[in-house]
Structures are given as structure tokens and as C-alpha cells.
Protein backbone atom coordinates (compact mmCIF):
# COMPACT_ATOMS: atom_id res chain seq x y z
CA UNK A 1 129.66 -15.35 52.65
CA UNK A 2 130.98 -13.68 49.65
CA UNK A 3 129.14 -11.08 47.90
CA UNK A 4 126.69 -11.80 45.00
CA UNK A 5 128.80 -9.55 42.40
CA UNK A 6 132.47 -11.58 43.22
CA UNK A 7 130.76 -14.69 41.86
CA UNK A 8 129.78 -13.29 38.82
CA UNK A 9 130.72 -14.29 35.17
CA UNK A 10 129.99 -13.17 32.14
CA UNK A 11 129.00 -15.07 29.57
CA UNK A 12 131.31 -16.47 26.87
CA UNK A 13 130.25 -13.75 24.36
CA UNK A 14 131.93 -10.85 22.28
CA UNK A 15 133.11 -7.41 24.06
CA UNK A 16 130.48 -5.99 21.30
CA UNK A 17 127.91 -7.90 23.11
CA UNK A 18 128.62 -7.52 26.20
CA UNK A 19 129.20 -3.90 25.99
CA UNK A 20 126.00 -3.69 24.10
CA UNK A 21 123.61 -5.46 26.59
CA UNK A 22 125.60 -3.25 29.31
CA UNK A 23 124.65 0.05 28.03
CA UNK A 24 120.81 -0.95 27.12
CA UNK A 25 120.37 -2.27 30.63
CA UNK A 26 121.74 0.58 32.08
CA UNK A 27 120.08 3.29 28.99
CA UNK A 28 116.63 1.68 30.18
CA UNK A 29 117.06 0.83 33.47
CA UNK A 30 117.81 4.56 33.88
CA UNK A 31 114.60 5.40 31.75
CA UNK A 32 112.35 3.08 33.55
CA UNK A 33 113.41 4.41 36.92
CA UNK A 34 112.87 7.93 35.47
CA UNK A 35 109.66 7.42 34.15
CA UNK A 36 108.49 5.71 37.19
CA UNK A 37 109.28 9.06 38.90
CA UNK A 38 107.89 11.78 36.41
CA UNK A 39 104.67 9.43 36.20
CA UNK A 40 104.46 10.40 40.43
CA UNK A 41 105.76 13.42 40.54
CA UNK A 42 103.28 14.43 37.48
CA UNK A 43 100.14 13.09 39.12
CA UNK A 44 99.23 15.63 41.21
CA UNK A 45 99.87 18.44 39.24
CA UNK A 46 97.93 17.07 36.12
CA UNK A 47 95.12 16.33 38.74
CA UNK A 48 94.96 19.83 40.02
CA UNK A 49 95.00 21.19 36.35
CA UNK A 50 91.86 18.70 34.89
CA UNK A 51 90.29 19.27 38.68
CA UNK A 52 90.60 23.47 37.40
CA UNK A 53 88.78 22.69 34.20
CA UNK A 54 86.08 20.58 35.47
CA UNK A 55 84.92 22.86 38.63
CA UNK A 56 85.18 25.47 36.06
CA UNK A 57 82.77 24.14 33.58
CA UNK A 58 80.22 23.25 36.43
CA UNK A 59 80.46 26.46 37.70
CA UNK A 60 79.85 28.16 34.08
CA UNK A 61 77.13 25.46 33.40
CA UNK A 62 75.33 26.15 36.36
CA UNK A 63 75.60 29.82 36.18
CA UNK A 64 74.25 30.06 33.02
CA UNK A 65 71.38 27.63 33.41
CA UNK A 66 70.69 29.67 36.75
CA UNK A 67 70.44 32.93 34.78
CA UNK A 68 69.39 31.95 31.65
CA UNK A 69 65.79 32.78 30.68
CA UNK A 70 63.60 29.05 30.80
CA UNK A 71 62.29 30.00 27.32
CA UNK A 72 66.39 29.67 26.43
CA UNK A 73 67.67 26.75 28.87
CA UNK A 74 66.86 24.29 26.03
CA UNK A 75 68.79 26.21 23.41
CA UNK A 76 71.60 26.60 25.55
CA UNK A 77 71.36 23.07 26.86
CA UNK A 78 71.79 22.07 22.89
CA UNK A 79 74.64 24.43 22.33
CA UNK A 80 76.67 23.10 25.32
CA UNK A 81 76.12 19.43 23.70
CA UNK A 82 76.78 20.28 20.30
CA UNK A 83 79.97 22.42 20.74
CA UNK A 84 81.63 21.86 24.03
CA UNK A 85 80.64 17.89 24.30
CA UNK A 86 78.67 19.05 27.28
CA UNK A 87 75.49 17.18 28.63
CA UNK A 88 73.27 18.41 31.31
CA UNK A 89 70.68 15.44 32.61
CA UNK A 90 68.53 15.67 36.00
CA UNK A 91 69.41 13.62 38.50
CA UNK A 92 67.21 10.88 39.07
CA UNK A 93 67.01 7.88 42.21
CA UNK A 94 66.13 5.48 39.29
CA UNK A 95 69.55 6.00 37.51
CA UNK A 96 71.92 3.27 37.13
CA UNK A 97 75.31 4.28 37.86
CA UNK A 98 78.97 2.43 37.44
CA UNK A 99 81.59 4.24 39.57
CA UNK A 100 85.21 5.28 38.46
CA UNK A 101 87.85 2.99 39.19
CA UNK A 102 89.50 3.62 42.22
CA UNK A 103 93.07 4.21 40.85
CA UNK A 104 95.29 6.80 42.72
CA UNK A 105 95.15 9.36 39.49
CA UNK A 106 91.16 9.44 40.02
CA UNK A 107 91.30 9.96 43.95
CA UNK A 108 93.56 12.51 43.19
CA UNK A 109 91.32 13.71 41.26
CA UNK A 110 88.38 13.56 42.99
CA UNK A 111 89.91 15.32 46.11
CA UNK A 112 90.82 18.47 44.14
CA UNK A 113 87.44 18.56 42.55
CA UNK A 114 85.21 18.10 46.10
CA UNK A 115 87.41 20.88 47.46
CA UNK A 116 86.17 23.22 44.66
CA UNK A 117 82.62 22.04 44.47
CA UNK A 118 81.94 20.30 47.55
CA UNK A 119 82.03 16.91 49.28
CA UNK A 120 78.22 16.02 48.42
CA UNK A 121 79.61 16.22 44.70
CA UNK A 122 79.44 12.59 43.25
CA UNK A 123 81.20 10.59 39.84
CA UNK A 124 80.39 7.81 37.72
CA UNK A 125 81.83 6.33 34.80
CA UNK A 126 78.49 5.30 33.60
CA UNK A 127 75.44 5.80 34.13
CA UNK A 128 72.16 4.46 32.64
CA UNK A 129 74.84 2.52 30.44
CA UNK A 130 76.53 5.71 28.69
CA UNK A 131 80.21 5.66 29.09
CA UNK A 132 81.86 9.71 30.01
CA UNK A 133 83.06 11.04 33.16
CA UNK A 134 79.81 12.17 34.99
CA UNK A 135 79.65 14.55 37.92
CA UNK A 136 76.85 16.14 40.19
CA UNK A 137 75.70 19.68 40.85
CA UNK A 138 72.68 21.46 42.44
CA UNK A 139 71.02 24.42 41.46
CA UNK A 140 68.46 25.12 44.10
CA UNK A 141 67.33 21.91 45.61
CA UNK A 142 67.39 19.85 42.17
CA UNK A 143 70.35 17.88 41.55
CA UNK A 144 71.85 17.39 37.90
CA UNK A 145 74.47 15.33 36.37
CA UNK A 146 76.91 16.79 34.05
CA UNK A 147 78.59 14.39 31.49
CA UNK A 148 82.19 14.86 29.73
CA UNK A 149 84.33 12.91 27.36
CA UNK A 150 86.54 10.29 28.78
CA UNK A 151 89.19 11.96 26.57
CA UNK A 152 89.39 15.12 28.95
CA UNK A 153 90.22 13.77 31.89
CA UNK A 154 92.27 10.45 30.82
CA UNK A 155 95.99 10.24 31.20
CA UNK A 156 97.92 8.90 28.60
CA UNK A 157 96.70 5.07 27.66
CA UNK A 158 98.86 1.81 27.78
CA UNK A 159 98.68 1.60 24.44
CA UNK A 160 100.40 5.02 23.87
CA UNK A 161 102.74 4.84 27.11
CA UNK A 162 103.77 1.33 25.20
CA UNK A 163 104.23 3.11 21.66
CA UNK A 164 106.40 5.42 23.61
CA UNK A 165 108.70 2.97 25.54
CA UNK A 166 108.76 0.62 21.99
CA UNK A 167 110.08 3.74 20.05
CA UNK A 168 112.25 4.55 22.81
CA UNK A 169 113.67 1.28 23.72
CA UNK A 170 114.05 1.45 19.69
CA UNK A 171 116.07 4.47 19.64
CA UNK A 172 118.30 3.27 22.86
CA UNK A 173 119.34 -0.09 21.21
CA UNK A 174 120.42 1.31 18.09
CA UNK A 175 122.47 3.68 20.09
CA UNK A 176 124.05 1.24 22.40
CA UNK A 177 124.71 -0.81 19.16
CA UNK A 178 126.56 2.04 17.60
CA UNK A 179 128.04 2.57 20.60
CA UNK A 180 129.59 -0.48 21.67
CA UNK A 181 130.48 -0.81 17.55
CA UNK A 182 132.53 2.59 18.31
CA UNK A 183 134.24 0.50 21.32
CA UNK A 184 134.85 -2.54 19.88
CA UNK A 185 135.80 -2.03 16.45
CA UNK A 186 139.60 -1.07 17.65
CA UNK A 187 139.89 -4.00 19.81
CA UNK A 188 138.67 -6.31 17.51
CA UNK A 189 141.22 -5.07 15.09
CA UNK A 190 143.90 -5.46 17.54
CA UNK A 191 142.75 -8.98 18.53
CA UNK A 192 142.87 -9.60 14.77
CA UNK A 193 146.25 -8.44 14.07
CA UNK A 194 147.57 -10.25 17.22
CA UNK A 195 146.00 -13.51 16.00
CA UNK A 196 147.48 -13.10 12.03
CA UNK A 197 150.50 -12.46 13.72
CA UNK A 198 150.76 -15.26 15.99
CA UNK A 199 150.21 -17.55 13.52
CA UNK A 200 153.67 -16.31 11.60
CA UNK A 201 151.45 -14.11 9.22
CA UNK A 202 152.23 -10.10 8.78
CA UNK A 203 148.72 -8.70 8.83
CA UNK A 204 147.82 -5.42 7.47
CA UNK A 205 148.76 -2.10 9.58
CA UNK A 206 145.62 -0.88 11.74
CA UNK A 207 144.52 2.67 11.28
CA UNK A 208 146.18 5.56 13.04
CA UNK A 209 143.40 7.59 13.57
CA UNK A 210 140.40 8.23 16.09
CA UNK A 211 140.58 8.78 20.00
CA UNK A 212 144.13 9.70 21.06
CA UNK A 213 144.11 6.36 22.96
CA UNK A 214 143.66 4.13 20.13
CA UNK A 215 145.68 6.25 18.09
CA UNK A 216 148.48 5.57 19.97
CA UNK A 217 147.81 1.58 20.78
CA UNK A 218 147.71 1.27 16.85
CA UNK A 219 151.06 3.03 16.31
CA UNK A 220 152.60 1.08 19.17
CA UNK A 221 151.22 -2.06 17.40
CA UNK A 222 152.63 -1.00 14.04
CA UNK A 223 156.01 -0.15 15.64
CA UNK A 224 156.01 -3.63 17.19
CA UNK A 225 155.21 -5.39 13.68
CA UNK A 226 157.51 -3.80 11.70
CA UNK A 227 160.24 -4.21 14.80
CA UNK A 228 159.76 -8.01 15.00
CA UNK A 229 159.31 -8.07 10.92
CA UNK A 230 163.33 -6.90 11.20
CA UNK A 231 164.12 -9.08 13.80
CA UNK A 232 162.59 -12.11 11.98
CA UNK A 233 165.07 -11.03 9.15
CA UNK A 234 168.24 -10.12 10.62
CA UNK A 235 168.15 -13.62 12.31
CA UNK A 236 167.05 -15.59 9.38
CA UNK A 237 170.16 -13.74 7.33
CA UNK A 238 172.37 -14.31 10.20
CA UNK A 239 171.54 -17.80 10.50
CA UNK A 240 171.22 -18.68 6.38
CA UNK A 241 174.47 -16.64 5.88
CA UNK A 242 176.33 -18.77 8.89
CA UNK A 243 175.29 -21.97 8.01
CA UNK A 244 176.22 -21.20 3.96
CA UNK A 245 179.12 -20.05 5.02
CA UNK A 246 180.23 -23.30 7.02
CA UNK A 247 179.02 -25.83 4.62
CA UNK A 248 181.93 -24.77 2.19
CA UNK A 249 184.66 -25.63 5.12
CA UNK A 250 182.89 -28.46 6.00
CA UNK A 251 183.04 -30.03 1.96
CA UNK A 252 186.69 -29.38 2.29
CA UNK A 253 187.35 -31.22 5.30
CA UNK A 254 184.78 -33.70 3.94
CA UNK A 255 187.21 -34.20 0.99
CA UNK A 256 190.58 -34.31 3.12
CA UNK A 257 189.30 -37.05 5.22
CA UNK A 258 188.44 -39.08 2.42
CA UNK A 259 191.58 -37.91 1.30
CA UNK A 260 193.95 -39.25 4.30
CA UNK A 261 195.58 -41.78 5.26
CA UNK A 262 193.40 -42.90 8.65
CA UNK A 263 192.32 -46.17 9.84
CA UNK A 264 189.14 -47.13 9.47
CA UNK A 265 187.52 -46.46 12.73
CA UNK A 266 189.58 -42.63 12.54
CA UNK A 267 187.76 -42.25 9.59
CA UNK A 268 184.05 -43.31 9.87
CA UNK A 269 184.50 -40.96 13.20
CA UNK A 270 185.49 -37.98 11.53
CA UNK A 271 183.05 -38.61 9.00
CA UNK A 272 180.27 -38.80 11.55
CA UNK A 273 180.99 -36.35 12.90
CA UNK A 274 180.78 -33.89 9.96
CA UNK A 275 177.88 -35.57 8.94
CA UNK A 276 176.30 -34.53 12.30
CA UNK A 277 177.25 -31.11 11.70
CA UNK A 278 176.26 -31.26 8.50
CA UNK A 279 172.81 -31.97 9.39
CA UNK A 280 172.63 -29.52 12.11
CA UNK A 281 173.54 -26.61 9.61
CA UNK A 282 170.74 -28.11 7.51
CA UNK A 283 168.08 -27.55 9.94
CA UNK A 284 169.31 -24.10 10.87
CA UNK A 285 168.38 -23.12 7.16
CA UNK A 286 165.60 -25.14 7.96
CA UNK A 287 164.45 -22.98 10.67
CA UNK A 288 165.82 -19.67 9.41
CA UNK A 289 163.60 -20.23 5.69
CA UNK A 290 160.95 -17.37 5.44
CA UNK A 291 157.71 -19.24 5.77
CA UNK A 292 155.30 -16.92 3.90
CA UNK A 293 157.29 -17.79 0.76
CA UNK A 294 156.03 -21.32 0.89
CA UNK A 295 153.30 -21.91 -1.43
CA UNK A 296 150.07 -24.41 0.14
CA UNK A 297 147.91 -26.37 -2.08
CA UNK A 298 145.55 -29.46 -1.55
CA UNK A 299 147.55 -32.31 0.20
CA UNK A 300 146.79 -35.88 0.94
CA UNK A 301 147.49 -36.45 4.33
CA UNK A 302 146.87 -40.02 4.19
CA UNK A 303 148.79 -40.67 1.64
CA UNK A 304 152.09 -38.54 3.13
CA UNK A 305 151.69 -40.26 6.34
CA UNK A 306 151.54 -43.94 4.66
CA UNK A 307 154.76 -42.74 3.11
CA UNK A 308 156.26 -41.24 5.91
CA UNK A 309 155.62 -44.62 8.64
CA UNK A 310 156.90 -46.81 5.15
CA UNK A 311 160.23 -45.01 4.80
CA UNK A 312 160.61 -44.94 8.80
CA UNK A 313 160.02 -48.49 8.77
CA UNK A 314 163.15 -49.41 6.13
CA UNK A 315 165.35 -48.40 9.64
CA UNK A 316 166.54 -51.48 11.73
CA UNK A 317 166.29 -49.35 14.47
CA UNK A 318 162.61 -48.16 14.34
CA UNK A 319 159.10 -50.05 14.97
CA UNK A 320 155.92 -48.09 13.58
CA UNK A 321 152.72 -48.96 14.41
CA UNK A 322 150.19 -46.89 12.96
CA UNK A 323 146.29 -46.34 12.52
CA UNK A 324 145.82 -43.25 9.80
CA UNK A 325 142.11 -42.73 8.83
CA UNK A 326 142.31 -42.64 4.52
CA UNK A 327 141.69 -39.60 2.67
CA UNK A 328 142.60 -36.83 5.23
CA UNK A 329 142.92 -33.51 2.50
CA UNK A 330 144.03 -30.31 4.25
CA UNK A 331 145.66 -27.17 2.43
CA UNK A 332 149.14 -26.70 2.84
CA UNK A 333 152.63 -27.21 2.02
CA UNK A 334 153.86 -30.90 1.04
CA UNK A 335 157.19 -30.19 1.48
CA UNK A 336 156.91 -28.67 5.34
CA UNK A 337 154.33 -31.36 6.19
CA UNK A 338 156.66 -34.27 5.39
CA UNK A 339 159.56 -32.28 7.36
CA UNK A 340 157.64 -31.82 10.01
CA UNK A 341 156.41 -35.52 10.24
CA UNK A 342 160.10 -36.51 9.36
CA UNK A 343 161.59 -34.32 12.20
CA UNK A 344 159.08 -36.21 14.50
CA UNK A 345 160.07 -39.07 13.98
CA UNK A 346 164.02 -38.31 14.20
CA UNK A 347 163.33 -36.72 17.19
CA UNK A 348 161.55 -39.67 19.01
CA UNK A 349 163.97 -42.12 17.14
CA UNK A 350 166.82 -39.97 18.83
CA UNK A 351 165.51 -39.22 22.14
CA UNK A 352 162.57 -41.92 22.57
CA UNK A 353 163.98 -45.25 22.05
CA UNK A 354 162.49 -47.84 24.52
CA UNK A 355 164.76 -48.95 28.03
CA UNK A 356 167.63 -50.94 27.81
CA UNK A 357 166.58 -51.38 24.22
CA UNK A 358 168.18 -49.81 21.08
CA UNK A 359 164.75 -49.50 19.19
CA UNK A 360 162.20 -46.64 19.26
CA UNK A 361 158.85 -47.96 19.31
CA UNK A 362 156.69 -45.21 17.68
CA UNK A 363 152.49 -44.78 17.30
CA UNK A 364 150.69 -42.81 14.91
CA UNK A 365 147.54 -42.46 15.43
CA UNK A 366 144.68 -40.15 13.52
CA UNK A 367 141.48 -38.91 13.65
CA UNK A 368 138.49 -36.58 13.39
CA UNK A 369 137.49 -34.00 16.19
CA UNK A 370 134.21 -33.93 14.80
CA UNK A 371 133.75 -37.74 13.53
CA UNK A 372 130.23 -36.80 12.32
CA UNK A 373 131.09 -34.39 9.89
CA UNK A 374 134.53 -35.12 9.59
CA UNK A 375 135.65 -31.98 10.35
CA UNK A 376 139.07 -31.35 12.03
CA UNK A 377 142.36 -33.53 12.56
CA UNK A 378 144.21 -34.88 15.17
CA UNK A 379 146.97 -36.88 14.80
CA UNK A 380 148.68 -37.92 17.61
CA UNK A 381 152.94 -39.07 17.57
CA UNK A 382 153.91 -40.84 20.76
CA UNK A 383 157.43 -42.87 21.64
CA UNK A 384 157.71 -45.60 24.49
CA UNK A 385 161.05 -43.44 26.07
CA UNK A 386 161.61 -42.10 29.24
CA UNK A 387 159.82 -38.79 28.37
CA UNK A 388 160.45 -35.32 29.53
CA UNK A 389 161.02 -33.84 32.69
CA UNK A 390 157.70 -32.16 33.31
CA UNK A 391 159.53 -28.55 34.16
CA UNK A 392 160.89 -28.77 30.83
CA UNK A 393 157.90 -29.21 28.64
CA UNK A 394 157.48 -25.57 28.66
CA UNK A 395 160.59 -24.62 27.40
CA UNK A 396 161.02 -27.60 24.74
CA UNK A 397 158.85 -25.92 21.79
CA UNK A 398 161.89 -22.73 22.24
CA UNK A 399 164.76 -22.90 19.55
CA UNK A 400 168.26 -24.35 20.71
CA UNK A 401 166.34 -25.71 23.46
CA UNK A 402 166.67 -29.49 24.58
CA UNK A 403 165.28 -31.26 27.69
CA UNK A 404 167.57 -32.79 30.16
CA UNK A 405 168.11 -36.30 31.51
CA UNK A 406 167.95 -38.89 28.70
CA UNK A 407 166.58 -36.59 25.80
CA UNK A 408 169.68 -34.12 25.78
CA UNK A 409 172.29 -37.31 25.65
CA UNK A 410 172.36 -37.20 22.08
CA UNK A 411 173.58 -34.38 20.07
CA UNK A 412 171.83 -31.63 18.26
CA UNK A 413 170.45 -28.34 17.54
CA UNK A 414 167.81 -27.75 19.64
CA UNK A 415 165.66 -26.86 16.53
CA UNK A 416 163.51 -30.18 15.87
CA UNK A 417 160.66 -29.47 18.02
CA UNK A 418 161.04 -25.47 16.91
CA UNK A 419 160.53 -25.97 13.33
CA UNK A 420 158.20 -28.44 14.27
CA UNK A 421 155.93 -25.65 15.92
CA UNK A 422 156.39 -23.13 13.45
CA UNK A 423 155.36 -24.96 9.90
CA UNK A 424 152.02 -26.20 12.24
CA UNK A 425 151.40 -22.81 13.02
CA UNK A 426 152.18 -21.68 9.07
CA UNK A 427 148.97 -24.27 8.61
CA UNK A 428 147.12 -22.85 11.47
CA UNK A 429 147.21 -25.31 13.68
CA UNK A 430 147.94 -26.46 17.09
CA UNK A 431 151.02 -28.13 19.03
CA UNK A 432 150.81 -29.78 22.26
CA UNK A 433 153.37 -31.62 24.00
CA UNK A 434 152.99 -33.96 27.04
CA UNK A 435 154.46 -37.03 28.90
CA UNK A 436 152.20 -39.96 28.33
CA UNK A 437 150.73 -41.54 31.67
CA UNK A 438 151.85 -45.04 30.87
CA UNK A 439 155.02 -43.75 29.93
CA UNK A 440 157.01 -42.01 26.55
CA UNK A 441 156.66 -38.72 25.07
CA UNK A 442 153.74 -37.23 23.32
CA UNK A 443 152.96 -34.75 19.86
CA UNK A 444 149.95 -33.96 19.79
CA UNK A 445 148.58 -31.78 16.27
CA UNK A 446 145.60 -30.38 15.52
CA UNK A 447 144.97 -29.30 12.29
């Protein structure tokens, strides 16, 4: 059997949270078990000391009524009452007497004060219905009681051990609170930072200061930001300046083939050809533009995807059938949303066209995640193709990346599903990619 502790999760909460509940349980579990122990430890002593007093008052009392004149017992009797909460009463057989509880402080007690004053002495809590802590004596053969306030002899209530633990308890979860703030506070700047970033944002640089240890993690971090920042940059200059640079070539030899004298069939080739490559160094700027100079405002979803499956559906070689909920408004970029949707559907009507067939069938489907408070998109872009090897899905979402077998017979860049990816995470969104169980390939975006 495995032990308890290997089976144990933790809930799905915060590292604040958990690190918080960690260091009260352990702050009180620590106090409980210590007060447990001082609470034992401190009985015996604190029933010696009380046992100390008591003997010694009934030894003064009944010294001083022993020796005192009988003309002066009554004075005395009234000074003892009046200043030292002392009460002197003869014992009687009629009296009606409640004993002590019989809790572990009292036998305690009780044993130290017999050994002092002898094991005919005898307690009460009350007797003829007046509460104090009453104990025997003799003086000659007459027997007396002797009554003292509660208060001398009690411990400390429930109501004040419970003030205690309240204020304590108080005092330990505001420090396990600062505490685990102390902990958490870098890492959930971190987390932050790693999130903006992942979602193609530059967040702002963490703090360099506190423990050595975060000090450090933070100026790693910053290093790393500002190091992919100028890798982000070289490559979209490399790639903006390469595919500028062609296009002015490729006009030329645009012109000369108009230009010569070549057959027909030579020609449309040739100009196919540099149409192809045309269009490939068009989605290289494509993927090289800087996305946090694109500027998002209130779009119409809807309406961009009606226009999008219309404008599909003008090609001879393309069926769209398509169920788009109305009035779908998200913030973001027109422009990248109808690339994004337009590379979709070049990319299924290049790779995804149905067997033996030279048409793509395509669906486009919408809807909410949350239907009741229509909160949350899906849209969902599938083809009727052979799909994707399944060891290649992971790779597909990669730039100049294409998937064997029948999606890497036609030509192209590799960027599609890349640029794809990166303008839904600009909107903060989600891409997932899959093979469809009845067959075709699958987008899947969540917005």
C-alpha cells in the first residue's frame, strides 16, 4: 500500500495560499502542542505554590485565634474578613456541603495541601450554598471551616485561555500572511512577466532588488527579455529586408516574361511560378511585421466571417458551409483577423481538398463557451482532407514547418499556420490543432 502523503494533492489554489495555510498550520500546530505541554508541566508547580499559601493562612489563622485573647477573637475574626477575604465558621454536622470538582489541577492540589495540614483536612466548593474554596482545621477538638475566594486558587479561565489563543492565532495569521506575501510576491511577478511575454507582449522589467536569489532570477529574466527582444528584431529585419530586396528582381523578371517571345503554356508557367514566389515573400513580411504596432479596436466578428465564407465561396474550387452565431464583438485588429481567417482557409483549400476530388469542402462553425452569458468564442475551421500525420501536429504551429504526406505536396512557406498562431496570441487567445475522428484537419480558436 502506498503511503498516505504520496497520494496527496493540493488544492487548485495560489502559492500565496497555500504557503499561507502552510505556515498557520504549522505556527499553531506548534503553539497548540506547546501549550498543551507548559499547561502539564505548569500544574504541579502552580499547585505546590497556592498549596504554600493556603497551609500558610490556616496555620496563621489558627495560631492567632489559638492565642488571641476571647475578648479579641471577634475583632480579629472581623479583620481577617474585611481585609484578607478571610472567613472563619465552626464546623457543623448540619452543614450542606458541594465538593470541588475532581479535575487533576484540584487533586494536585489537594495532595500538597493534606501533606502540610493533614489527611483529616477536608474541601468544598460550597457549603450552606456560599460559593469560595472552603477548607477544615481543628483547634483543640472543635473543627472550623475556613473560606477563600475562588479567585486565589483558580487557574486561568476558558474565557481568558480563549482571549489568549484568539489574539494569538490573530497575531500568527497576519504573520503567515505577510509572510507568504514576502514569498510570493516575486513569483507572481515572474509568472506575470512569463505570461505578458508569451502572449507576444514585452512586459515591464521586474525589480532587481531583495534576497540575493530573487535578485538574480529577475536579472536573468531581464537579460532573457531584452535577448529575445533583439532576436525578435534581427529576424524580422533580416526577413523584411530579404523579401524587399527580392520583390524588385522578381518585378523585373515579371516584366521580361511578359516581355518575351514564349508560347503560351511557357508563359502562364513562368508566371506562376513568380506569382508563387511572390506570395511566399508576402507572407514572410507577413510574419516578420512587429505585432505590437498593430492597433485593436471593436470588431464584428460576425460580420468579418460572413465576408470571409462569401469571398471564399466566389472560388470554383471551394464549398463553405458555415453556422456563425450574429453579433460576435471582440477587440482587436481587423486587418490580422481577416488574414488569419484568410490564411485558414488557403491553407485547407491547399492542403485539405476532399479524395480523388479537386474541391475543399470547408466548415465554420461558432459559438459561445459560456452560452448563458455569452461569454467566450470558439470558432472551429475544419477540411474533409486526409489530415495530418499525428507526429507532426506538434511541430506544424513552428515557422517553415509543413507536415508530410499529402499536406507538404503543394508548395509553400511553411508560415500559414505560424502567423496563424501568432496574431491569435496578439488577441490573447488560444490555437489548437487536431485530426478530426471522422476524418480532415481541424483549427480550433478560442478567443
Amino acid at each position: 500500500m502506498r503511503p498516505y502523503f504520496n497520494n496527496f494533492e493540493w488544492p487548485k489554489s495560489g502559492l500565496f495560499w497555500r504557503t499561507f495555510f502552510l505556515l498557520a498550520l504549522l505556527v499553531m500546530s506548534s503553539m497548540a502542542v506547546w501549550f498543551a505541554s507548559f499547561r502539564m508541566v505548569e500544574r504541579a508547580p502552580r499547585a505546590q505554590q497556592i498549596a504554600a499559601q493556603i497551609s500558610s493562612i490556616v496555620t496563621i489563622t489558627r495560631a492567632a485565634l489559638t492565642h488571641s485573647a476571647p475578648d479579641k477573637r471577634r475583632e480579629l475574626l472581623f479583620d481577617l474578613a474585611s481585609n484578607d477575604g478571610i472567613r472563619v465558621y465552626l464546623l457543623e454536622k448540619t452543614d450542606d456541603i458541594e465538593a470541588q470538582d475532581q479535575t487533576p489541577a484540584f487533586e494536585q492540589l489537594r495532595s500538597s495541601i493534606q501533606k502540610k495540614l493533614g489527611n483529616h483536612t477536608r474541601f468544598a466548593k460550597k457549603m450552606n450554598d456560599v460559593e469560595g474554596f472552603w477548607v477544615s482545621f481543628e483547634i483543640d477538638d472543635d473543627k472550623y471551616w475556613l473560606r477563600l475566594d475562588q479567585g486565589r486558587i483558580e487557574q486561568a479561565t476558558g474565557i481568558q485561555v480563549l482571549g489568549w489563543a484568539a489574539i494569538t492565532l490573530f497575531l500568527t495569521l497576519v504573520g503567515a500572511a505577510i509572510i507568504s506575501k514576502l514569498v510570493n510576491d516575486p513569483l507572481a511577478r515572474i509568472s506575470v512577466a512569463a505570461r505578458t511575454l508569451a502572449k507576444g507582449n514585452r512586459p515591464k522589467p521586474l525589480p532587481e532588488k531583495g534576497p540575493k536569489e530573487i535578485k538574480e532570477t529577475n536579472a536573468s529574466f531581464n537579460q532573457m527579455m531584452e535577448d529575445l527582444e533583439r532576436i525578435d528584431s534581427d529576424r524580422s529585419i533580416i526577413l523584411a529586408g530579404i523579401s524587399h530586396d527580392l520583390r524588385t528582381p522578381l518585378a523585373r523578371m515579371q516584366l521580361e516574361v511578359e516581355m518575351a517571345s514564349l508560347s503560351d503554356e511557357s508563359r502562364q508557367g513562368m508566371q506562376s511560378d513568380l506569382g508563387q514566389m511572390d506570395e511566399i515573400i508576402g507572407q514572410f513580411l507577413d510574419y516578420a511585421k512587429p505585432l505590437d504596432t498593430i492597433a485593436f479596436d471593436q470588431v464584428d466578428l460576425s460580420d468579418l466571417l460572413f465576408y470571409i465564407t462569401e469571398e471564399s465561396s466566389r472560388l470554383t474550387d471551394v464549398q463553405i458551409y458555415s453556422s456563425i452565431l450574429p453579433n460576435m464583438q471582440i477587440f482587436g485588429s481587423e486587418i490580422e483577423l481577416k488574414r488569419l481567417f484568410s490564411n485558414l482557409i488557403e491553407n485547407a483549400r491547399r492542403y485539405g481538398k476532399t479524395s480523388n476530388t479537386d474541391i475543399v469542402k470547408i466548415d465554420i462553425h461558432s459559438e459561445y463557451k459560456n452560452k448563458e452569458k455569452k461569454h467566450g468564442l470558439l470558432i472551429t475551421i475544419r477540411d474533409y482532407g486526409n489530415g495530418v500525420a499525428n507526429e507532426d501536429l506538434g511541430r506544424l504551429l513552428r515557422p517553415f514547418t509543413r507536415g508530410d504526406t499529402s499536406r507538404s505536396q503543394a508548395n509553400g512557406s511553411g508560415l500559414g499556420l505560424a502567423i496563424v498562431d501568432r496574431i491569435v496570441k496578439r488577441h490573447g487567445g488560444t490555437l489548437r490543432i487536431f485530426n478530426h475522428v471522422d476524418g480532415g484537419f481541424v483549427v480550433s480558436i478560442s478567443l
